[in-house]
PDB file of N, CA and C in Angstrom:
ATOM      1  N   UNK A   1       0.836  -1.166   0.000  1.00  0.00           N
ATOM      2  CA  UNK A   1       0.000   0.000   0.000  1.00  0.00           C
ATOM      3  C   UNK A   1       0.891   1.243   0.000  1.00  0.00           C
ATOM      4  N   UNK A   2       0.487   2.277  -0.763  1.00  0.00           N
ATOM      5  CA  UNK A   2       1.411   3.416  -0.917  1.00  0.00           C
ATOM      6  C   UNK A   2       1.622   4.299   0.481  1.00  0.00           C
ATOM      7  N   UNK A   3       2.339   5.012   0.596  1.00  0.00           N
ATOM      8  CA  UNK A   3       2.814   5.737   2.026  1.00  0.00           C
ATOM      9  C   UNK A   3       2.497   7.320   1.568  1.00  0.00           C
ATOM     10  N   UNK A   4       2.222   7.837   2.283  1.00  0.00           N
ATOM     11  CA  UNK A   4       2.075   9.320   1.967  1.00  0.00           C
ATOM     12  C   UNK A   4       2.950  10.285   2.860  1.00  0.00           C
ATOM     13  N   UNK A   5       3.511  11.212   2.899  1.00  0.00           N
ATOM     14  CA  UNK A   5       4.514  11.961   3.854  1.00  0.00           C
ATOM     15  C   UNK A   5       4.174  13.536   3.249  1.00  0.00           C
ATOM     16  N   UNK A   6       3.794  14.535   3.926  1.00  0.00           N
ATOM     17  CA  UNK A   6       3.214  15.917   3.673  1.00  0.00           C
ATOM     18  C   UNK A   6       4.350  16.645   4.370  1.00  0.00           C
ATOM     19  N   UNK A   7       4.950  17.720   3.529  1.00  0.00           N
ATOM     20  CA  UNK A   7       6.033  18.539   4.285  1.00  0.00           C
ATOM     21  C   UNK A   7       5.908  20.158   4.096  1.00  0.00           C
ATOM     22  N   UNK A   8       5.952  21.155   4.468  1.00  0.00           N
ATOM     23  CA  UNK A   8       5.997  22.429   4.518  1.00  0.00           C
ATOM     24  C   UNK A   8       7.572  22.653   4.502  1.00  0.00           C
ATOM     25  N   UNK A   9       8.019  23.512   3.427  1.00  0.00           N
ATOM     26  CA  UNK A   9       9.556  23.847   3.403  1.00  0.00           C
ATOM     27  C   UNK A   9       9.595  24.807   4.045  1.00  0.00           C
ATOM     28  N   UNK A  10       8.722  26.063   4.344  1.00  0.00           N
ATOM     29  CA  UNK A  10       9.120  27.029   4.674  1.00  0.00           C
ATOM     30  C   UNK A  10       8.763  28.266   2.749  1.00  0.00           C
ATOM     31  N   UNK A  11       9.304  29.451   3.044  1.00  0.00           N
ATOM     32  CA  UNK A  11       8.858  30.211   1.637  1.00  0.00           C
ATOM     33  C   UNK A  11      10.272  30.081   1.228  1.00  0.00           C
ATOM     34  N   UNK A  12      10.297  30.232  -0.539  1.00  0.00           N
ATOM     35  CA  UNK A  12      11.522  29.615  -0.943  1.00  0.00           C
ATOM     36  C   UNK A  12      10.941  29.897  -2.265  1.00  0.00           C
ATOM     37  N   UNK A  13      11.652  30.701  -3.200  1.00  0.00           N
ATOM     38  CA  UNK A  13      11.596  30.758  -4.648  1.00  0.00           C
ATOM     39  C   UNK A  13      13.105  30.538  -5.409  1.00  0.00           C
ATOM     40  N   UNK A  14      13.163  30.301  -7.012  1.00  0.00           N
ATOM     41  CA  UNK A  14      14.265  29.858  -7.131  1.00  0.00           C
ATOM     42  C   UNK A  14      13.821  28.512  -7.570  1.00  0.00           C
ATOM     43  N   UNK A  15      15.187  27.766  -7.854  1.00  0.00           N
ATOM     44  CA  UNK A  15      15.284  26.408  -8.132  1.00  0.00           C
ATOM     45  C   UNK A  15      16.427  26.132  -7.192  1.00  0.00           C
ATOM     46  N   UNK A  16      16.040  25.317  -5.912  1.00  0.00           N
ATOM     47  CA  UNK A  16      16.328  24.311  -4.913  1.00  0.00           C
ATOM     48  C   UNK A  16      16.645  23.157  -5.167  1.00  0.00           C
ATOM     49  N   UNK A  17      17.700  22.653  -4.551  1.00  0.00           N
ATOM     50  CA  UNK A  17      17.307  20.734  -3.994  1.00  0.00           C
ATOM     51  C   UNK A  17      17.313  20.733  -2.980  1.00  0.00           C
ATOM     52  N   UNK A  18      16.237  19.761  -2.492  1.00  0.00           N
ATOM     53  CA  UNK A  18      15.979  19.013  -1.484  1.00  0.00           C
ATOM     54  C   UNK A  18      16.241  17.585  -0.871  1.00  0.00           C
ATOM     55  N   UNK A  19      16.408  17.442   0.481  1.00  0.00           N
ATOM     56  CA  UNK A  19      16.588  16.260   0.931  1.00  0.00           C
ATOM     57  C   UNK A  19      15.402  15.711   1.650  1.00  0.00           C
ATOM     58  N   UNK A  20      14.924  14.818   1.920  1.00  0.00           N
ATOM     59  CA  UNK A  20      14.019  14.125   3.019  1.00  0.00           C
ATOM     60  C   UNK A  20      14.556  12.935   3.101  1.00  0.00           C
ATOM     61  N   UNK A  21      14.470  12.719   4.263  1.00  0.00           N
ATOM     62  CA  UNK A  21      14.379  11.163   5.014  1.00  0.00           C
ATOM     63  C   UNK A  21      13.652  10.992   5.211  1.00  0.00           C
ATOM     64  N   UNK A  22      13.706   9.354   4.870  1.00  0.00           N
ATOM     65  CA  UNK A  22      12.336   8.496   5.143  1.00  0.00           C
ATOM     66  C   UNK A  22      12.949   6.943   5.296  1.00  0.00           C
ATOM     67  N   UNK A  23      12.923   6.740   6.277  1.00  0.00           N
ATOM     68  CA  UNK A  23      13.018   4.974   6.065  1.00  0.00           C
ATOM     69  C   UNK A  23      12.160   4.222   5.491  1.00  0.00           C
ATOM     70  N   UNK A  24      11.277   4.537   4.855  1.00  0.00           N
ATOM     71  CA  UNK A  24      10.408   3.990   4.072  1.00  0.00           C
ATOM     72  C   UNK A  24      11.027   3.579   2.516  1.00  0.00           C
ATOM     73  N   UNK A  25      12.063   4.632   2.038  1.00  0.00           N
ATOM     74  CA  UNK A  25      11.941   4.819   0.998  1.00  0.00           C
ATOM     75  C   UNK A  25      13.670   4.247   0.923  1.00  0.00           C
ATOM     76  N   UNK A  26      13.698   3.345  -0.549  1.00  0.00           N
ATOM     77  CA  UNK A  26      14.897   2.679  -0.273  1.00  0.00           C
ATOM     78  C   UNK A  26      15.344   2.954  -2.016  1.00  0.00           C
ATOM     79  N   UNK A  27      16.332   2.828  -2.451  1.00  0.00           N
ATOM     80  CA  UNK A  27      17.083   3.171  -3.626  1.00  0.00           C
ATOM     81  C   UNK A  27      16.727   2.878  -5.095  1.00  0.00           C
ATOM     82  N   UNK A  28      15.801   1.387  -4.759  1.00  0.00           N
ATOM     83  CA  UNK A  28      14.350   0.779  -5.629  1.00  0.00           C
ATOM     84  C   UNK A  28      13.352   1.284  -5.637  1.00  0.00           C
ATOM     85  N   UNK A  29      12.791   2.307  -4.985  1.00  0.00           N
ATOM     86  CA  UNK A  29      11.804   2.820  -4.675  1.00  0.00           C
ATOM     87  C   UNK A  29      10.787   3.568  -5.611  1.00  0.00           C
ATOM     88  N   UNK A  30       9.445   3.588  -6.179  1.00  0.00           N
ATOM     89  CA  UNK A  30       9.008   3.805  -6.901  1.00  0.00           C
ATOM     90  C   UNK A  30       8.612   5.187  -5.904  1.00  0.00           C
ATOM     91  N   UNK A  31       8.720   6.295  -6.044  1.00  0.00           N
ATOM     92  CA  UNK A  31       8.608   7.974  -5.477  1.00  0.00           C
ATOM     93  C   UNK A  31       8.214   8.926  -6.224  1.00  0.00           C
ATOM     94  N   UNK A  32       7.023   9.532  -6.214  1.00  0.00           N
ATOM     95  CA  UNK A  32       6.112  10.655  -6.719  1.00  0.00           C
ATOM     96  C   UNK A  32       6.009  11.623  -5.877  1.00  0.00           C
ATOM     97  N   UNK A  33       6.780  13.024  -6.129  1.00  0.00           N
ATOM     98  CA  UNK A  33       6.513  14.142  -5.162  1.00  0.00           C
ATOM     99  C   UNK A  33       5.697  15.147  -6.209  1.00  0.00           C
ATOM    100  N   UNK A  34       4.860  15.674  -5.517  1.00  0.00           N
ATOM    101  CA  UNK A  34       4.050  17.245  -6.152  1.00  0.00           C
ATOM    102  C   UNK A  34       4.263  18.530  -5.164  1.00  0.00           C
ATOM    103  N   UNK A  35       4.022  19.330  -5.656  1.00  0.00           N
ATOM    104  CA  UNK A  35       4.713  20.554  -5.209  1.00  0.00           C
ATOM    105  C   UNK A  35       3.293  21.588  -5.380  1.00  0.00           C
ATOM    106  N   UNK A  36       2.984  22.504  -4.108  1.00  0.00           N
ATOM    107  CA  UNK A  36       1.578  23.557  -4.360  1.00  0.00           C
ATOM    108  C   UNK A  36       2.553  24.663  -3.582  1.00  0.00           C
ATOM    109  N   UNK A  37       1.743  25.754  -3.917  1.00  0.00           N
ATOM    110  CA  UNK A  37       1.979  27.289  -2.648  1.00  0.00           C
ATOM    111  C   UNK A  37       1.053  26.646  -2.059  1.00  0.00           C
ATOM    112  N   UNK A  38       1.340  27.396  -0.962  1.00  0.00           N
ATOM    113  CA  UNK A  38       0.822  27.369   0.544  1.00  0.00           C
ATOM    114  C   UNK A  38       0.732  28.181   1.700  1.00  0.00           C
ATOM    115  N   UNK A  39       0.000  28.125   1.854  1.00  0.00           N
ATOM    116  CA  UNK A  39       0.058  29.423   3.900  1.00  0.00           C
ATOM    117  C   UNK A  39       0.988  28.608   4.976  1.00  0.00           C
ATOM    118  N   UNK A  40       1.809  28.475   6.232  1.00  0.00           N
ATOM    119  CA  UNK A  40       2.362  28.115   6.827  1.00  0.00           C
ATOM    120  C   UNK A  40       1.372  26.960   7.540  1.00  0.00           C
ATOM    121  N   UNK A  41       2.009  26.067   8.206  1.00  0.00           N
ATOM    122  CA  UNK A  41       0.763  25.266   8.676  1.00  0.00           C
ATOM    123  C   UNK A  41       0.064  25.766  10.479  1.00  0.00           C
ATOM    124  N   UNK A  42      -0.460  26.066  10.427  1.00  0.00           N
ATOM    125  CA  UNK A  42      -1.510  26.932  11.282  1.00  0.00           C
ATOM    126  C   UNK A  42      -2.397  25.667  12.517  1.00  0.00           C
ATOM    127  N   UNK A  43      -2.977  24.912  11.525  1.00  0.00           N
ATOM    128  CA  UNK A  43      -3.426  23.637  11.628  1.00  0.00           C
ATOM    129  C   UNK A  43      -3.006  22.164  11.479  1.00  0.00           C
ATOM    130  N   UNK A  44      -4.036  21.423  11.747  1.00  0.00           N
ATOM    131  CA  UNK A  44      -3.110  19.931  11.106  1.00  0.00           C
ATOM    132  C   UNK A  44      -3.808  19.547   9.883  1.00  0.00           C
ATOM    133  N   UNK A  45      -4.806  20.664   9.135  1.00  0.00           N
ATOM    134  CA  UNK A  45      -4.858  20.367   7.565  1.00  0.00           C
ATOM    135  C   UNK A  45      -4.061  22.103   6.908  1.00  0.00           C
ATOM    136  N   UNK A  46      -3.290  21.569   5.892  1.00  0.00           N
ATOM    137  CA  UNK A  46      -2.743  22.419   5.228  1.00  0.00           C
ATOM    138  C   UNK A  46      -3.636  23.108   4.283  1.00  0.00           C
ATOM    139  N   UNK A  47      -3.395  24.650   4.364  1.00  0.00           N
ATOM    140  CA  UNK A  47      -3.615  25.751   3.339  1.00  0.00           C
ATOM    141  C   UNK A  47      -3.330  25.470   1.943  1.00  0.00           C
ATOM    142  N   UNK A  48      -3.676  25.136   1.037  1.00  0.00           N
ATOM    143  CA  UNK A  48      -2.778  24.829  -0.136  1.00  0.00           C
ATOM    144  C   UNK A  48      -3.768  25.785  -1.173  1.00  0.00           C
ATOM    145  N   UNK A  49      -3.442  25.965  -2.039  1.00  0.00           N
ATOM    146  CA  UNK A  49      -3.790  26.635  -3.129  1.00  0.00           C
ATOM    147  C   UNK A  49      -3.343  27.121  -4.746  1.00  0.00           C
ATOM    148  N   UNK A  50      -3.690  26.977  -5.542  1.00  0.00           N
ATOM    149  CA  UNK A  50      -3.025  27.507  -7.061  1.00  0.00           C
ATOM    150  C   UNK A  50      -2.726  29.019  -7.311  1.00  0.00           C
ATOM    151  N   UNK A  51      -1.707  29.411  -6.968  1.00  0.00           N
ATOM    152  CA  UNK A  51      -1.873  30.551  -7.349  1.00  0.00           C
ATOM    153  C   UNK A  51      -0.781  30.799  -8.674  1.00  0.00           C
ATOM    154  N   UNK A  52      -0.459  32.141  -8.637  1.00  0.00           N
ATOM    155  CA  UNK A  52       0.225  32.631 -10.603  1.00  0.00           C
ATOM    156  C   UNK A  52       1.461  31.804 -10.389  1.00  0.00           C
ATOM    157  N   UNK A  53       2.324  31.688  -9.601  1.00  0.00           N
ATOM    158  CA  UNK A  53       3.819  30.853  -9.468  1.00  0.00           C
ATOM    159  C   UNK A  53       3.400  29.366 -10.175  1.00  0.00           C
ATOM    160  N   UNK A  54       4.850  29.593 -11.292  1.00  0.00           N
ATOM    161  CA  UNK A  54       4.950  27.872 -11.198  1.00  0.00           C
ATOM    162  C   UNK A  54       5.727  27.182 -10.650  1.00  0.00           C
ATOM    163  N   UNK A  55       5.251  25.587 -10.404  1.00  0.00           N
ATOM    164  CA  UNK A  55       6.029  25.220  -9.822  1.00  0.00           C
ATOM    165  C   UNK A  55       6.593  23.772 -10.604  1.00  0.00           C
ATOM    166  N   UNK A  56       7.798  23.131 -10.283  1.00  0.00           N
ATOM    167  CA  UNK A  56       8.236  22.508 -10.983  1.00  0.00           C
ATOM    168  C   UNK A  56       8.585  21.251 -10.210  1.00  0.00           C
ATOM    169  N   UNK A  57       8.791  19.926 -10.051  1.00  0.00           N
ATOM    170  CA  UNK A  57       9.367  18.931  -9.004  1.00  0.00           C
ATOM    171  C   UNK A  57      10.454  18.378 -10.189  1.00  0.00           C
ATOM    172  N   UNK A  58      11.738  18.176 -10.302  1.00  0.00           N
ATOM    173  CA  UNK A  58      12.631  17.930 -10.998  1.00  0.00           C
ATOM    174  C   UNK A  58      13.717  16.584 -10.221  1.00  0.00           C
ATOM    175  N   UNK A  59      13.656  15.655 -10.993  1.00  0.00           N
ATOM    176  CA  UNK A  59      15.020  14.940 -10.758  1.00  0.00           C
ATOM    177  C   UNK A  59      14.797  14.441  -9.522  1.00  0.00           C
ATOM    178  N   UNK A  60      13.671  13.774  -9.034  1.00  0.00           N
ATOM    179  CA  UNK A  60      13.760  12.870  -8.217  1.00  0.00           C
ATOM    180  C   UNK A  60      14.457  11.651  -8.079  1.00  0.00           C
ATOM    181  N   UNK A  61      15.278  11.525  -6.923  1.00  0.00           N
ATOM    182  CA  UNK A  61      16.099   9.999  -6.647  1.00  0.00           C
ATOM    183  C   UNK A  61      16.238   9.489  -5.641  1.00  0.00           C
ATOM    184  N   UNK A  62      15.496   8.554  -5.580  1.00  0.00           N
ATOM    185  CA  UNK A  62      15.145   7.899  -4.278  1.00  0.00           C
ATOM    186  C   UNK A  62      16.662   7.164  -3.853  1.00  0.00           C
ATOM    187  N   UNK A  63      17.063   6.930  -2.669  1.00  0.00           N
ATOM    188  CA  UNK A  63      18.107   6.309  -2.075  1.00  0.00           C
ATOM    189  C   UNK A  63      17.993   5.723  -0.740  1.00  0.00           C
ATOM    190  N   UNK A  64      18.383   4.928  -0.396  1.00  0.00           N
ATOM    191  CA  UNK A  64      18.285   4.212   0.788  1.00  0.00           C
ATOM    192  C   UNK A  64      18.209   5.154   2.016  1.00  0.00           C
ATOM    193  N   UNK A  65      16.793   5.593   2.865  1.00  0.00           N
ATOM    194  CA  UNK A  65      16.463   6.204   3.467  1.00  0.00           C
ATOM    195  C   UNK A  65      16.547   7.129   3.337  1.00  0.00           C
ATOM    196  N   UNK A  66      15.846   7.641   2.065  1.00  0.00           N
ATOM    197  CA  UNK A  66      15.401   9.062   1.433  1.00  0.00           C
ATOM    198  C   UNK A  66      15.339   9.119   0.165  1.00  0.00           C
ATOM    199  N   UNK A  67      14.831  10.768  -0.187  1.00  0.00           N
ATOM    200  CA  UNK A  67      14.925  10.876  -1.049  1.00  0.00           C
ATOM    201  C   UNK A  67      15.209  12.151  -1.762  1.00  0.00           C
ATOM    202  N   UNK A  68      16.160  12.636  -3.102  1.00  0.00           N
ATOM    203  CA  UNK A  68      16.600  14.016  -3.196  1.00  0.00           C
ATOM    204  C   UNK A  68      15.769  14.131  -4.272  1.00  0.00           C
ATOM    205  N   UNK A  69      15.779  15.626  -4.524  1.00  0.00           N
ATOM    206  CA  UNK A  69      14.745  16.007  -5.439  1.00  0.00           C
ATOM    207  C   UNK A  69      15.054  17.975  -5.588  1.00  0.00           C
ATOM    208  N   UNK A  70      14.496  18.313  -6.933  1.00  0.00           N
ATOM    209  CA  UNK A  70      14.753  19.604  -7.093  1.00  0.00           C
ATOM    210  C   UNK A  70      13.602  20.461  -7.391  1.00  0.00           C
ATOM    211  N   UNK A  71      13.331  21.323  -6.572  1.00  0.00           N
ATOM    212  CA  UNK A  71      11.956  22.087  -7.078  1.00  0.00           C
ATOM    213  C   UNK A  71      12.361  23.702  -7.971  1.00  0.00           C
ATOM    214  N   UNK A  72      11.821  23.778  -8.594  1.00  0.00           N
ATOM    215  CA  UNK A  72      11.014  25.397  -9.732  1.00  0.00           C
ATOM    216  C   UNK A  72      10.464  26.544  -9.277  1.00  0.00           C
ATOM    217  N   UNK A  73      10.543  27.326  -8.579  1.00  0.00           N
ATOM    218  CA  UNK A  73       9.535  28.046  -8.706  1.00  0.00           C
ATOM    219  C   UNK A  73       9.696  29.244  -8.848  1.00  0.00           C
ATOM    220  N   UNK A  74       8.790  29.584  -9.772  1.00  0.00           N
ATOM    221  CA  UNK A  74       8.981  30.405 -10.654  1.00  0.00           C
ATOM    222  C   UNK A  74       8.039  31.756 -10.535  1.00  0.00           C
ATOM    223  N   UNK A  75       8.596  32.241  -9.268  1.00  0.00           N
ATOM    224  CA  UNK A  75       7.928  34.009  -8.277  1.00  0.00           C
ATOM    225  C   UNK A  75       9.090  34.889  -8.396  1.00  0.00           C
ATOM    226  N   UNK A  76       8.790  35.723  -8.070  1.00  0.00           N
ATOM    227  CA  UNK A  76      10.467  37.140  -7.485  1.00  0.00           C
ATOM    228  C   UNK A  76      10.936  37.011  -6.255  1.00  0.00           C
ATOM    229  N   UNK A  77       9.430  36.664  -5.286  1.00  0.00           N
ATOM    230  CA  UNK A  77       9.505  36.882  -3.869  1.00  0.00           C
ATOM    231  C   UNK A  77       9.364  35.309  -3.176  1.00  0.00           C
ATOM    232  N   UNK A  78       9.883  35.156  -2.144  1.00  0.00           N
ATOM    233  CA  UNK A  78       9.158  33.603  -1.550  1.00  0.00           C
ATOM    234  C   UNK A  78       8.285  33.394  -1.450  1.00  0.00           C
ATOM    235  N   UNK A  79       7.959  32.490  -1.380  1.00  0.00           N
ATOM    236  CA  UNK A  79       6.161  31.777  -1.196  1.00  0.00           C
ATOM    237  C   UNK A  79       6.333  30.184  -0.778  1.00  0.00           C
ATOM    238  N   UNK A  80       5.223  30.328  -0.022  1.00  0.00           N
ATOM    239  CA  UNK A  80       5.221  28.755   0.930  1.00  0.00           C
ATOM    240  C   UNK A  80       5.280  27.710  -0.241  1.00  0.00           C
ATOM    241  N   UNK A  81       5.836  26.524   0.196  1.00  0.00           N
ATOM    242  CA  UNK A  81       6.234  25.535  -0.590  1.00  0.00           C
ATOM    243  C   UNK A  81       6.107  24.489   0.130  1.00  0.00           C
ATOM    244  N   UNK A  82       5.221  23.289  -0.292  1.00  0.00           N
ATOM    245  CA  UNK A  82       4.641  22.374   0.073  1.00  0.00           C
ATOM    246  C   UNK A  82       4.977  21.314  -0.381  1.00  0.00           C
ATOM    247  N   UNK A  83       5.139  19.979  -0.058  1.00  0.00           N
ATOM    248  CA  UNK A  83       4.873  18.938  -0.740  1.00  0.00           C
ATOM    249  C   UNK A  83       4.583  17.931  -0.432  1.00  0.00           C
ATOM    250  N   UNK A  84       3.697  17.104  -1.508  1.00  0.00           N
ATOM    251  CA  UNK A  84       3.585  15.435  -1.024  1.00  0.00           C
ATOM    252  C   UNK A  84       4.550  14.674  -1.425  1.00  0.00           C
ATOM    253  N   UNK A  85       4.756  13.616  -1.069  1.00  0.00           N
ATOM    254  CA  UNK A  85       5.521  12.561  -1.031  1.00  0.00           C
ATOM    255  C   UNK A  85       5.119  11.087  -1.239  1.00  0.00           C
ATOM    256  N   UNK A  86       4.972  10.623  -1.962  1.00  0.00           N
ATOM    257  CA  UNK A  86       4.539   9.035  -2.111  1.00  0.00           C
ATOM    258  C   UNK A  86       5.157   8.174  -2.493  1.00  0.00           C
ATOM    259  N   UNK A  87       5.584   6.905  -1.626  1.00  0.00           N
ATOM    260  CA  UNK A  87       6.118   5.547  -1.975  1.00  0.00           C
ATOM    261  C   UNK A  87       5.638   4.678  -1.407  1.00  0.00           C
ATOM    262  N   UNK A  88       5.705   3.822  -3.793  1.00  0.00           N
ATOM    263  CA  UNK A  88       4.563   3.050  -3.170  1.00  0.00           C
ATOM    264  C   UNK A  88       5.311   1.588  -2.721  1.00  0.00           C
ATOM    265  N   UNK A  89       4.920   0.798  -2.397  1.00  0.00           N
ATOM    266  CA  UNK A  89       5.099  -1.180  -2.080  1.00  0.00           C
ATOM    267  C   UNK A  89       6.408  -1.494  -2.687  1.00  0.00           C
ATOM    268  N   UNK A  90       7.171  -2.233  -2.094  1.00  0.00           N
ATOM    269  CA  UNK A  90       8.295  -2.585  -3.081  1.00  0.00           C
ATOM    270  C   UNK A  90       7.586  -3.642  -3.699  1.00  0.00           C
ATOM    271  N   UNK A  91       6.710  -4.429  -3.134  1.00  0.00           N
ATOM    272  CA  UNK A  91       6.408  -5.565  -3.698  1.00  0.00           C
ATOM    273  C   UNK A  91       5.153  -5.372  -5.185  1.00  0.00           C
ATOM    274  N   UNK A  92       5.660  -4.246  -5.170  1.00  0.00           N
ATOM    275  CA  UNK A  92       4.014  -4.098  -6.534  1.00  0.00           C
ATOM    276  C   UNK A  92       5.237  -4.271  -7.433  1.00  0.00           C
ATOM    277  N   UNK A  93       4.324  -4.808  -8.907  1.00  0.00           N
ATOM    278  CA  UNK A  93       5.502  -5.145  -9.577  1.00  0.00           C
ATOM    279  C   UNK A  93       5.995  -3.856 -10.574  1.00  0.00           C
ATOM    280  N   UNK A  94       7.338  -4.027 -11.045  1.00  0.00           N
ATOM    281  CA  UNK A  94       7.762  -3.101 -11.641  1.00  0.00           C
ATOM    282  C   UNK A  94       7.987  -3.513 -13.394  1.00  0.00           C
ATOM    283  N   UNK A  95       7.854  -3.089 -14.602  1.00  0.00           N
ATOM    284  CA  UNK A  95       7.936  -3.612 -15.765  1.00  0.00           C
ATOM    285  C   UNK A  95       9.240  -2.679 -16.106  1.00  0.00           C
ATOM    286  N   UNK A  96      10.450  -2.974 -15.799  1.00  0.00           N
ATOM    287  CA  UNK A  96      11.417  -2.028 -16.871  1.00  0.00           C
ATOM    288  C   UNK A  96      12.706  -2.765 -18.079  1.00  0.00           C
ATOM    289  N   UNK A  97      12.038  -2.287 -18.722  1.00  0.00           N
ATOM    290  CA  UNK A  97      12.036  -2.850 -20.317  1.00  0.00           C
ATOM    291  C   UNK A  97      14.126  -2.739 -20.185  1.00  0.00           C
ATOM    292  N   UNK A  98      15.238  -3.207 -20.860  1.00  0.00           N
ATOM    293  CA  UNK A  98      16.016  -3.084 -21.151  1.00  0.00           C
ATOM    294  C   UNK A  98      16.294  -1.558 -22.000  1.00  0.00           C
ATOM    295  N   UNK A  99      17.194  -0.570 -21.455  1.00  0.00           N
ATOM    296  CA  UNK A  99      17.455   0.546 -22.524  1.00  0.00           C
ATOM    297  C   UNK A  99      18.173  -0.172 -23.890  1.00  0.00           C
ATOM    298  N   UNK A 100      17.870   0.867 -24.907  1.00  0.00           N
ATOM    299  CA  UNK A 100      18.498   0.684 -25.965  1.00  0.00           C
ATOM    300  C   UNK A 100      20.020   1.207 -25.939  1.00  0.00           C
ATOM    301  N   UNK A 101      19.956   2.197 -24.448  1.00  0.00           N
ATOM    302  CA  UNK A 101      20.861   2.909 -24.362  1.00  0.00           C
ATOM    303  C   UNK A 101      21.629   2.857 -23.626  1.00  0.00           C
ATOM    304  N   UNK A 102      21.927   1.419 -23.179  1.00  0.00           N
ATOM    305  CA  UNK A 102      22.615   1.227 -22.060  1.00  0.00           C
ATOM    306  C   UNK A 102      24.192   1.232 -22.290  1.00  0.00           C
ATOM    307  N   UNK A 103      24.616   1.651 -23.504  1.00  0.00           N
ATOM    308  CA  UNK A 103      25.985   1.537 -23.794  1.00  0.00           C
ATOM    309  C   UNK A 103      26.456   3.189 -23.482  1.00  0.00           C
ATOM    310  N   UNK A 104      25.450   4.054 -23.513  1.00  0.00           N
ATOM    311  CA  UNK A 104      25.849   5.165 -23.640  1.00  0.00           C
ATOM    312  C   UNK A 104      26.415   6.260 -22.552  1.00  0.00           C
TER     313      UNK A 104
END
């Protein structure tokens, strides 16, 4: 069953990398992060919202208890920066085909 992990960075514009730990998440790891603005967390449900900034999640790589990753965003000024986190089962199966490009 997939894992979910919700994080508030703090405000942050620019293009970043990021780290998280997770013992969940191991170097095989199938890992989907998304990225929203946000208000600070106030509560224990988060503010989230679309506003004009884009945002970008780049170059995710999962590694044995964690995972790095690079975010976009594309404001003048900071703005809250959010994200989910998902990894799913090691045991779901994975289909990856041989590259053509493995010489390269």
């Amino acid at each position: 069953m997939p894992q979910h992990a919700r994080f508030y960075w703090g405000k942050r514009n620019g293009t970043r990398r990021y780290s998280f730990n997770w013992d969940q998440i191991f170097h095989d790891s199938v890992v989907v992060i998304t990225a929203s603005e946000g208000k600070p967390p106030s509560t224990n449900s988060p503010q989230r919202f679309v506003g004009d900034a884009g945002f970008t999640v780049m170059n995710i790589a999962p590694r044995d208890g964690g995972v790095d990753f690079g975010v976009r965003i594309e404001w003048d000024e900071p703005i809250g920066l959010w994200t989910d986190i998902t990894v799913f089962d090691r045991s779901d199966s994975i289909f990856q085909p041989p590259s053509r490009f493995a010489d390269e």
